[in-house]
Protein backbone atom coordinates (compact mmCIF):
# COMPACT_ATOMS: atom_id res chain seq x y z
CA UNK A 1 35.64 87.33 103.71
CA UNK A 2 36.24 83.98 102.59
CA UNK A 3 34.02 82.49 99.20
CA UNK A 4 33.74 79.04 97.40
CA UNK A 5 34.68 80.49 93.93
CA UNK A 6 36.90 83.33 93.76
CA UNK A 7 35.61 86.36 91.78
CA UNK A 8 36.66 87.17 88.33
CA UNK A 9 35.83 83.84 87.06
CA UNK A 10 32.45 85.12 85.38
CA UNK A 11 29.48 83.09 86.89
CA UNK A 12 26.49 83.05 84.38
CA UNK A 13 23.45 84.44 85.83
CA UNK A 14 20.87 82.25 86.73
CA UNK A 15 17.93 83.60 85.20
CA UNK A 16 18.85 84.50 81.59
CA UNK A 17 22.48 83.23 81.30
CA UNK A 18 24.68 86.20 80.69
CA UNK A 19 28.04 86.54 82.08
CA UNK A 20 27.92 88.27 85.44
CA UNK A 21 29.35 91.51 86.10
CA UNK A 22 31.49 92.47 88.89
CA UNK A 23 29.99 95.37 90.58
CA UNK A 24 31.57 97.68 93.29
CA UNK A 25 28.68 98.49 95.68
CA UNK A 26 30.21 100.04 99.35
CA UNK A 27 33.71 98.37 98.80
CA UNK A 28 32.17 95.05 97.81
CA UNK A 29 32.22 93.25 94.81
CA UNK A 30 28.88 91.95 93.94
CA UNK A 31 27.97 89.75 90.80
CA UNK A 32 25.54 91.68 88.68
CA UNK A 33 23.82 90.61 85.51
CA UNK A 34 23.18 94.29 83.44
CA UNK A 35 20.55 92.59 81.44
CA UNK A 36 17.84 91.16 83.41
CA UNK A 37 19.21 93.63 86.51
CA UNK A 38 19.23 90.29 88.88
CA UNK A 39 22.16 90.41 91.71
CA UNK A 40 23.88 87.73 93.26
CA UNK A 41 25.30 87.98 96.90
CA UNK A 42 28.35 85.84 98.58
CA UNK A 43 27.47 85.07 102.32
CA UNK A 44 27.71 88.35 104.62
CA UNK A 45 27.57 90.66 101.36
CA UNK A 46 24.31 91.77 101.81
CA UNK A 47 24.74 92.26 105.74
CA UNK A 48 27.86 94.51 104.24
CA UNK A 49 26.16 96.57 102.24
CA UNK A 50 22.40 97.18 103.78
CA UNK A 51 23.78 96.92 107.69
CA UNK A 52 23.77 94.41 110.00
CA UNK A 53 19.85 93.88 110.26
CA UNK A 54 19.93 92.70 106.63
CA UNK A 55 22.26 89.74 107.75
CA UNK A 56 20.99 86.78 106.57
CA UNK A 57 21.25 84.91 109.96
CA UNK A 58 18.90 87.35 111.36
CA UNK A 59 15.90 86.77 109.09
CA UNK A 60 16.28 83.95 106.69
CA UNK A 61 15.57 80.91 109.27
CA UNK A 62 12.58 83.06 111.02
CA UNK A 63 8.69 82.87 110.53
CA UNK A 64 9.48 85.83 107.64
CA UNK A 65 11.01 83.70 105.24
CA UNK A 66 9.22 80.49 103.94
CA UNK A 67 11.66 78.13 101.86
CA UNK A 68 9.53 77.00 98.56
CA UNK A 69 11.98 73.95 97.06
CA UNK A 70 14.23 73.86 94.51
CA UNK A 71 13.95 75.82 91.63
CA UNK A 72 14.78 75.75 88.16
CA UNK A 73 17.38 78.31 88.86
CA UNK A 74 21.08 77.17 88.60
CA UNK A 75 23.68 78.85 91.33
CA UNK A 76 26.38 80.87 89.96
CA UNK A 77 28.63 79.14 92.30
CA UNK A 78 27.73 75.44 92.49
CA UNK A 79 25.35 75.31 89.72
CA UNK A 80 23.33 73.40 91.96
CA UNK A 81 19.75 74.31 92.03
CA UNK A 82 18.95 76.73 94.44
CA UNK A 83 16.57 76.95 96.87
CA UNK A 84 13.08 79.29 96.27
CA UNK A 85 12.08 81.47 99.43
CA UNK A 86 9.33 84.20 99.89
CA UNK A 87 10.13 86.99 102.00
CA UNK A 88 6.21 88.41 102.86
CA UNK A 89 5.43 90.89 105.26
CA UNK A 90 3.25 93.37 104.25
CA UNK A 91 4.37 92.46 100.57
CA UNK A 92 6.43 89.68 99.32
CA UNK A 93 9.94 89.39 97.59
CA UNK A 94 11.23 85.81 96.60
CA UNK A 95 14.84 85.33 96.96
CA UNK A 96 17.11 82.41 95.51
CA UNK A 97 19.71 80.42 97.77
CA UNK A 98 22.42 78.49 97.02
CA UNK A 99 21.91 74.93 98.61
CA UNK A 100 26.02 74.79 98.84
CA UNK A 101 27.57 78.29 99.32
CA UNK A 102 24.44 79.88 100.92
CA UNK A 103 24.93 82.74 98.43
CA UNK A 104 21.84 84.73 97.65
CA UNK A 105 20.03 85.72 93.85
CA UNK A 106 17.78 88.45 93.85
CA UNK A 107 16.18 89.75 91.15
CA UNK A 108 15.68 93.26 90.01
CA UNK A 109 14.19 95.39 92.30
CA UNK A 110 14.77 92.75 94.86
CA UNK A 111 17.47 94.03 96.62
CA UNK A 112 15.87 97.11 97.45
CA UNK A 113 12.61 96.02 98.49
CA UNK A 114 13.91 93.12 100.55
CA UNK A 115 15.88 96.02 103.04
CA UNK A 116 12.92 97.83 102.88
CA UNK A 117 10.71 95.27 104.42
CA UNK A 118 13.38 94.17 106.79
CA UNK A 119 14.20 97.54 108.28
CA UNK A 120 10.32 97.81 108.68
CA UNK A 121 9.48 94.37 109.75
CA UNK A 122 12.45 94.50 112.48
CA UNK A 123 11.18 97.77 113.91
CA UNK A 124 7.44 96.68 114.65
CA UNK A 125 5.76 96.49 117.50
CA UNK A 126 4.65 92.95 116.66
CA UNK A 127 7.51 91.38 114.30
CA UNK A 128 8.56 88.08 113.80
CA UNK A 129 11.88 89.36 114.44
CA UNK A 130 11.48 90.75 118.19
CA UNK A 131 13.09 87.59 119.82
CA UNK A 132 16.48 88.96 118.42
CA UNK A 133 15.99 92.54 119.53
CA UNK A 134 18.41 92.85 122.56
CA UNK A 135 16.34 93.99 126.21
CA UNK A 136 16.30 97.30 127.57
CA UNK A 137 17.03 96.48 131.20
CA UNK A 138 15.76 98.09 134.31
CA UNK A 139 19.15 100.22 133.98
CA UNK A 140 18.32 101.62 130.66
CA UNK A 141 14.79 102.38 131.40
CA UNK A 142 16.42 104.43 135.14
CA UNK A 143 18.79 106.50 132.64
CA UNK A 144 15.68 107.03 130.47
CA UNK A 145 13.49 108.11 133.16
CA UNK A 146 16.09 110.73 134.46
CA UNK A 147 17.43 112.10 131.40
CA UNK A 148 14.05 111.77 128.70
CA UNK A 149 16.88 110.81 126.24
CA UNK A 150 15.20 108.56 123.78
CA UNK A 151 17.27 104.90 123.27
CA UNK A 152 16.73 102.64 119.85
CA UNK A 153 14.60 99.78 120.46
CA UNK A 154 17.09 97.68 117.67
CA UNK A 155 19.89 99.42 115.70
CA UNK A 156 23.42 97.78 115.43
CA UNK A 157 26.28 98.52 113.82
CA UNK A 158 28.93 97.06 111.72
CA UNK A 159 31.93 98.95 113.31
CA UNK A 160 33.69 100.26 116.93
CA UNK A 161 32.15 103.57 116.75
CA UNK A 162 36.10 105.03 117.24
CA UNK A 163 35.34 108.75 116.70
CA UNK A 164 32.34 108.82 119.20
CA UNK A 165 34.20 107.14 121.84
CA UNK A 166 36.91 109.16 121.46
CA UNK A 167 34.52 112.17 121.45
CA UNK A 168 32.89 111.49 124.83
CA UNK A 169 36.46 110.37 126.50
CA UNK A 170 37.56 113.63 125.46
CA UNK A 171 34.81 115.82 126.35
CA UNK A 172 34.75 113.90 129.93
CA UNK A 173 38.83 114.47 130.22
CA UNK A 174 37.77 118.37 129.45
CA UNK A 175 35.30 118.39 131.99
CA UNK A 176 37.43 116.97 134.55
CA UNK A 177 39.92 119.96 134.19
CA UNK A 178 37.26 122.36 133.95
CA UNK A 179 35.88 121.46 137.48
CA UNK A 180 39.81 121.13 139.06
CA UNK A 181 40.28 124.57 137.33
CA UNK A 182 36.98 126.38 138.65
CA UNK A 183 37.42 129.24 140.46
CA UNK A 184 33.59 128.87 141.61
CA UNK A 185 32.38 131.89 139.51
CA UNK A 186 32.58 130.02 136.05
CA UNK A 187 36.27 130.95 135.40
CA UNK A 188 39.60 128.99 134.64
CA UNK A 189 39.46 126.70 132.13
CA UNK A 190 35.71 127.55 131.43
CA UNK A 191 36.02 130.84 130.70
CA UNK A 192 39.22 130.34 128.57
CA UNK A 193 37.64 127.46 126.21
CA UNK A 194 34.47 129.19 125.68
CA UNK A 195 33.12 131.06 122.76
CA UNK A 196 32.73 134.70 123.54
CA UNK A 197 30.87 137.71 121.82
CA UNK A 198 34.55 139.16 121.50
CA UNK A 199 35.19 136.48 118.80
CA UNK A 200 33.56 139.17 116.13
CA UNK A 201 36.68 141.57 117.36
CA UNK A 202 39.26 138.40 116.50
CA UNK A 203 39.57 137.96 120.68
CA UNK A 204 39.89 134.44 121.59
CA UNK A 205 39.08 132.75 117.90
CA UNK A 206 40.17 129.56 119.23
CA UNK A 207 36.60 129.32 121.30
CA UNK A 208 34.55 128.65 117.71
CA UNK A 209 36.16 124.79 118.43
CA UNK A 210 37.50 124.87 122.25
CA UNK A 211 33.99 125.31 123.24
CA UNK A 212 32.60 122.52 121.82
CA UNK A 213 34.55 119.96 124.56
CA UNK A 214 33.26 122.39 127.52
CA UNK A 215 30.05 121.63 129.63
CA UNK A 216 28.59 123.54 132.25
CA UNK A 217 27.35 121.22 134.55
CA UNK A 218 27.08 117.56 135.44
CA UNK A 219 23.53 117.49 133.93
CA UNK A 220 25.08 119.12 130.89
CA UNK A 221 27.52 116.76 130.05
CA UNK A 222 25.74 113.04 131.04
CA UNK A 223 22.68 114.71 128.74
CA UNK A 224 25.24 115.30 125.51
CA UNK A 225 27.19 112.50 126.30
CA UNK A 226 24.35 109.87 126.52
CA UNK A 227 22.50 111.39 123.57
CA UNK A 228 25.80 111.48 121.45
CA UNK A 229 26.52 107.32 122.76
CA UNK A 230 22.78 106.48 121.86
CA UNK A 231 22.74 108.17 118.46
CA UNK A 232 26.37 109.12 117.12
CA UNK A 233 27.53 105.42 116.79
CA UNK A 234 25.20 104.24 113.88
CA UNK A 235 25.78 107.98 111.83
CA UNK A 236 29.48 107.10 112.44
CA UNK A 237 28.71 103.55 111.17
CA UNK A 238 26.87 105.12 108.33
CA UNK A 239 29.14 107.90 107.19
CA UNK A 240 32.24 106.27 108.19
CA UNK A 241 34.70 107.63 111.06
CA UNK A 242 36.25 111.39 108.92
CA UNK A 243 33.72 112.47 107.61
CA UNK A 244 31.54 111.71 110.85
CA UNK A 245 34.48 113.55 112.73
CA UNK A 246 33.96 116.24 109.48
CA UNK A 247 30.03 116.87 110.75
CA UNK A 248 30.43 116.66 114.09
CA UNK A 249 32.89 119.43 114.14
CA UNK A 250 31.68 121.28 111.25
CA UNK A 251 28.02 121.50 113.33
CA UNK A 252 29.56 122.45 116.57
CA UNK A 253 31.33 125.75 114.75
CA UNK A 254 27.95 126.67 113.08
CA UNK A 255 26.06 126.06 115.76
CA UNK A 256 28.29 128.54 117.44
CA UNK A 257 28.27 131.11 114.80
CA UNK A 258 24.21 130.65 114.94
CA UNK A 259 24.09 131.40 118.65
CA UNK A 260 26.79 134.88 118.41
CA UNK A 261 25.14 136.59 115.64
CA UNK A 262 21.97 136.94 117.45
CA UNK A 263 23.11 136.37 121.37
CA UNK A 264 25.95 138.15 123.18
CA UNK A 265 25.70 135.66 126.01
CA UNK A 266 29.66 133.49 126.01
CA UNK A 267 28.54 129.95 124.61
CA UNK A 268 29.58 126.06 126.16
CA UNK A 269 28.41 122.75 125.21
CA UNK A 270 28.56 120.18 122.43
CA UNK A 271 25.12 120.31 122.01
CA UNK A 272 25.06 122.29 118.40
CA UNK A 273 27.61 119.69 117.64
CA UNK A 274 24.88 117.04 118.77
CA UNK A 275 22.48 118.72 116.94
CA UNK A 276 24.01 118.05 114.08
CA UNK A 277 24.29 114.21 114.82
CA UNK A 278 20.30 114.60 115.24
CA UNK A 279 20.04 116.03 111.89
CA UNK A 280 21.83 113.47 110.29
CA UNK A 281 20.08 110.81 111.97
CA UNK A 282 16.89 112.05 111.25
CA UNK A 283 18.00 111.96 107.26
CA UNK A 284 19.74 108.45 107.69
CA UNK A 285 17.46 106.63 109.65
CA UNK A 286 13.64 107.82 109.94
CA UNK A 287 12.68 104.00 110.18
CA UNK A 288 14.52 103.29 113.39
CA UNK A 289 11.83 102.81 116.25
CA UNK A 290 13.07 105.05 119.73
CA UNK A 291 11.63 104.47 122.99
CA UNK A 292 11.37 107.29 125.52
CA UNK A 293 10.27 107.21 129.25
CA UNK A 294 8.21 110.45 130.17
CA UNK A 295 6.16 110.73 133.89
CA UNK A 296 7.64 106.82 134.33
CA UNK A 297 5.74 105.40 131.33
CA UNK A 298 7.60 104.24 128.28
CA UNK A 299 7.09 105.61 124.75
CA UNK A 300 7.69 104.73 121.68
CA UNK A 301 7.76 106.12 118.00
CA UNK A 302 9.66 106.71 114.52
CA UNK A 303 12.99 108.31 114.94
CA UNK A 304 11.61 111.13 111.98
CA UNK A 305 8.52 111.71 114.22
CA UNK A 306 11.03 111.91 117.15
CA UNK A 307 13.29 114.68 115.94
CA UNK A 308 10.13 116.38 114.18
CA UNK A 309 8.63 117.40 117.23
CA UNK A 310 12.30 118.08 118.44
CA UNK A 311 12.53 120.77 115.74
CA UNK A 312 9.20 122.29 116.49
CA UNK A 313 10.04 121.86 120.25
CA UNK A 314 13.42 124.27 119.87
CA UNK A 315 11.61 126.76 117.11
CA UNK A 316 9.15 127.15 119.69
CA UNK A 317 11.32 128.23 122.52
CA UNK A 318 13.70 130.46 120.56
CA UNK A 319 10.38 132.19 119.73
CA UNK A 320 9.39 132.50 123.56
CA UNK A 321 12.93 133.38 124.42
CA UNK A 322 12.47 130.63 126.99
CA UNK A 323 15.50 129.64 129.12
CA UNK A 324 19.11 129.99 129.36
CA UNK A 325 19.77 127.07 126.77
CA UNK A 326 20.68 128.57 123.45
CA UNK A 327 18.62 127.57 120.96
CA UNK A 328 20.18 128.88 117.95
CA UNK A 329 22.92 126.32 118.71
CA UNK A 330 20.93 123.78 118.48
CA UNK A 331 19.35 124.95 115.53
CA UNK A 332 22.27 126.21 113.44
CA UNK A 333 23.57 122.38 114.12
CA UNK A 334 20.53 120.64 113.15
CA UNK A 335 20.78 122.21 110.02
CA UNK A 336 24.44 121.52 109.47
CA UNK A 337 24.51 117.86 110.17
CA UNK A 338 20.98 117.46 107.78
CA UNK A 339 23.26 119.19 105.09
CA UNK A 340 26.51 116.94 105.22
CA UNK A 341 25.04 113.97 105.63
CA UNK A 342 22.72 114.79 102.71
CA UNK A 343 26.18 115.40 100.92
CA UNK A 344 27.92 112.48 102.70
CA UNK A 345 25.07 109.75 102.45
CA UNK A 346 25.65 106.71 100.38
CA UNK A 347 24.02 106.70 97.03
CA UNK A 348 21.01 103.93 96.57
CA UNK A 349 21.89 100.76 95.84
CA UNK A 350 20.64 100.48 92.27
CA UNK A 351 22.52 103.80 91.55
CA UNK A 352 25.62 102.19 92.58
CA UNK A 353 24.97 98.83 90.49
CA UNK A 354 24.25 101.61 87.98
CA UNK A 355 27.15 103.64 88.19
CA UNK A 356 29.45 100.37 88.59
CA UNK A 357 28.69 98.92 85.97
């Protein structure tokens, strides 16, 4: 990322004219004054650090931002005068931009309640954001209506999601050998890759991972492998490509463990790994707005009230012994993937300043 000034030449800070800090805040350096708490942000450091809905070419030229003049506040940069601007929705923050670098000030607090408002405001039903939200075409809504697998109405990403991809390519490459390998009574390949009661007596150990890349059916596979596309590209984009590799796996072998200790039924399927993707979405992103098509009719609501009444849904069956599907799987997972990414999550962004400086 290219600035006008490099770092390390100690900008004053504009609002009480101590030497500015250089702060390490997710692999960026950030100028931080530790007396009044104020932060100033080089173009695409914000959009860095808070994701790519907090870039400022998504917000800071729409009906959410009003521009109030120059102010008596000098840039750290230019020292030119930079611009005033109020942030409102719901509740206002004012921001401070540099007329030459387009470098942001925010004051104390700021930071954080500017994301807060903009995750919010871009997830609305009515939001002066929605003409940047990208369309869910007729295809989407055909895949939704089949499969009742929920899509995000607007969540990018900063990064190839490289582990899920490679996931789903490999999972689709298993598949492909399973069905040339069937013997037509769930053998061959399917039978040696799954996880079997007989894993207590040390028989086949290498099922606890093998199984996870196995699918039973076509249905089973295009549901795990659309749910884990949908969702497992922002937690990768969140926790960053090992250690989303590190919960996908770790999930899929609990999950596994969850559905043996209490079922002596052989076990295939990603889905406790999923699960755990679910469970760290749920942590990561409750704000996100998904859309689901049920009897034809599109529905929408918070990703936390999505994967509540997914909980509750699965609790509910294991209780009724309803169904083939194994349920402990999906539980066990759940649980693991809400535990590392409650490990892996990034701290809050005035810890870091905190921390850093």
């Amino acid at each position: 990322m290219e600035e006008s000034v490099t770092k390390g030449q100690n900008p004053s800070c504009p609002r009480c004219r101590f030497v500015l800090s250089e702060v390490p805040v997710d692999g960026v350096l950030v100028d931080h004054c530790t007396h009044c708490k104020g932060t100033f942000f080089d173009p695409g450091e914000v959009g860095g650090i808070f994701g790519p809905l907090l870039d400022e070419e998504v917000w800071i030229d729409s009906d959410l931002c009003q521009s109030m003049g120059p102010s008596n506040l000098l840039s750290p940069r230019s020292g030119a005068p930079m611009i005033r601007h109020r942030v409102f929705y719901r509740k206002a923050v004012e921001i401070y931009r540099c007329p030459d670098t387009q470098g942001l000030w925010v004051d104390d607090q700021g930071a954080t309640t500017l994301e807060r408002m903009i995750k919010e405001v871009s997830q609305a039903k009515i939001s002066p954001l929605a003409d940047q939200r990208p369309k869910l075409g007729v295809g989407t809504y055909l895949l939704q209506a089949f499969s009742s697998i929920p899509v995000e109405v607007w969540h990018p990403r900063r990064h190839l999601p490289v582990i899920t991809l490679s996931l789903i390519g490999l999972c689709s490459a298993v598949f492909l050998l399973q069905t040339l390998t069937s013997d037509g009574e769930g053998g061959g390949l399917t039978d040696l890759l799954a996880l079997h009661p007989d894993f207590w007596r040390g028989e086949g150990l290498w099922g606890i991972v093998t199984h996870i890349f196995t699918h039973g059916g076509i249905v089973h596979i295009f549901g795990n492998l659309f749910l884990l596309y949908v969702l497992g590209d922002n937690v990768e984009d969140e926790l960053g490509h090992g250690r989303f590799l590190q919960l996908y796996m770790v999930s899929g072998v609990v999950g596994g463990l969850c559905h043996l200790a209490f079922d002596e039924v052989g076990l295939v399927g990603a889905s406790g790994a999923i699960s755990g993707v679910l469970g760290a979405y749920w942590l990561l992103f409750p704000y996100v707005r998904l859309r689901m098509v049920l009897f034809m009719f599109p529905i929408y609501m918070g990703a936390g009230v999505y994967f509540t009444f997914w909980l509750l849904f699965n609790v509910v069956m294991l209780l009724m012994g309803a169904g083939e599907v194994a349920w402990l799987a999906h539980l066990g997972g759940f649980a693991a993937g809400l535990v590392l990414a409650l490990r892996f999550r990034k701290p809050a962004f005035k810890d870091q300043l905190s921390s850093g400086a």
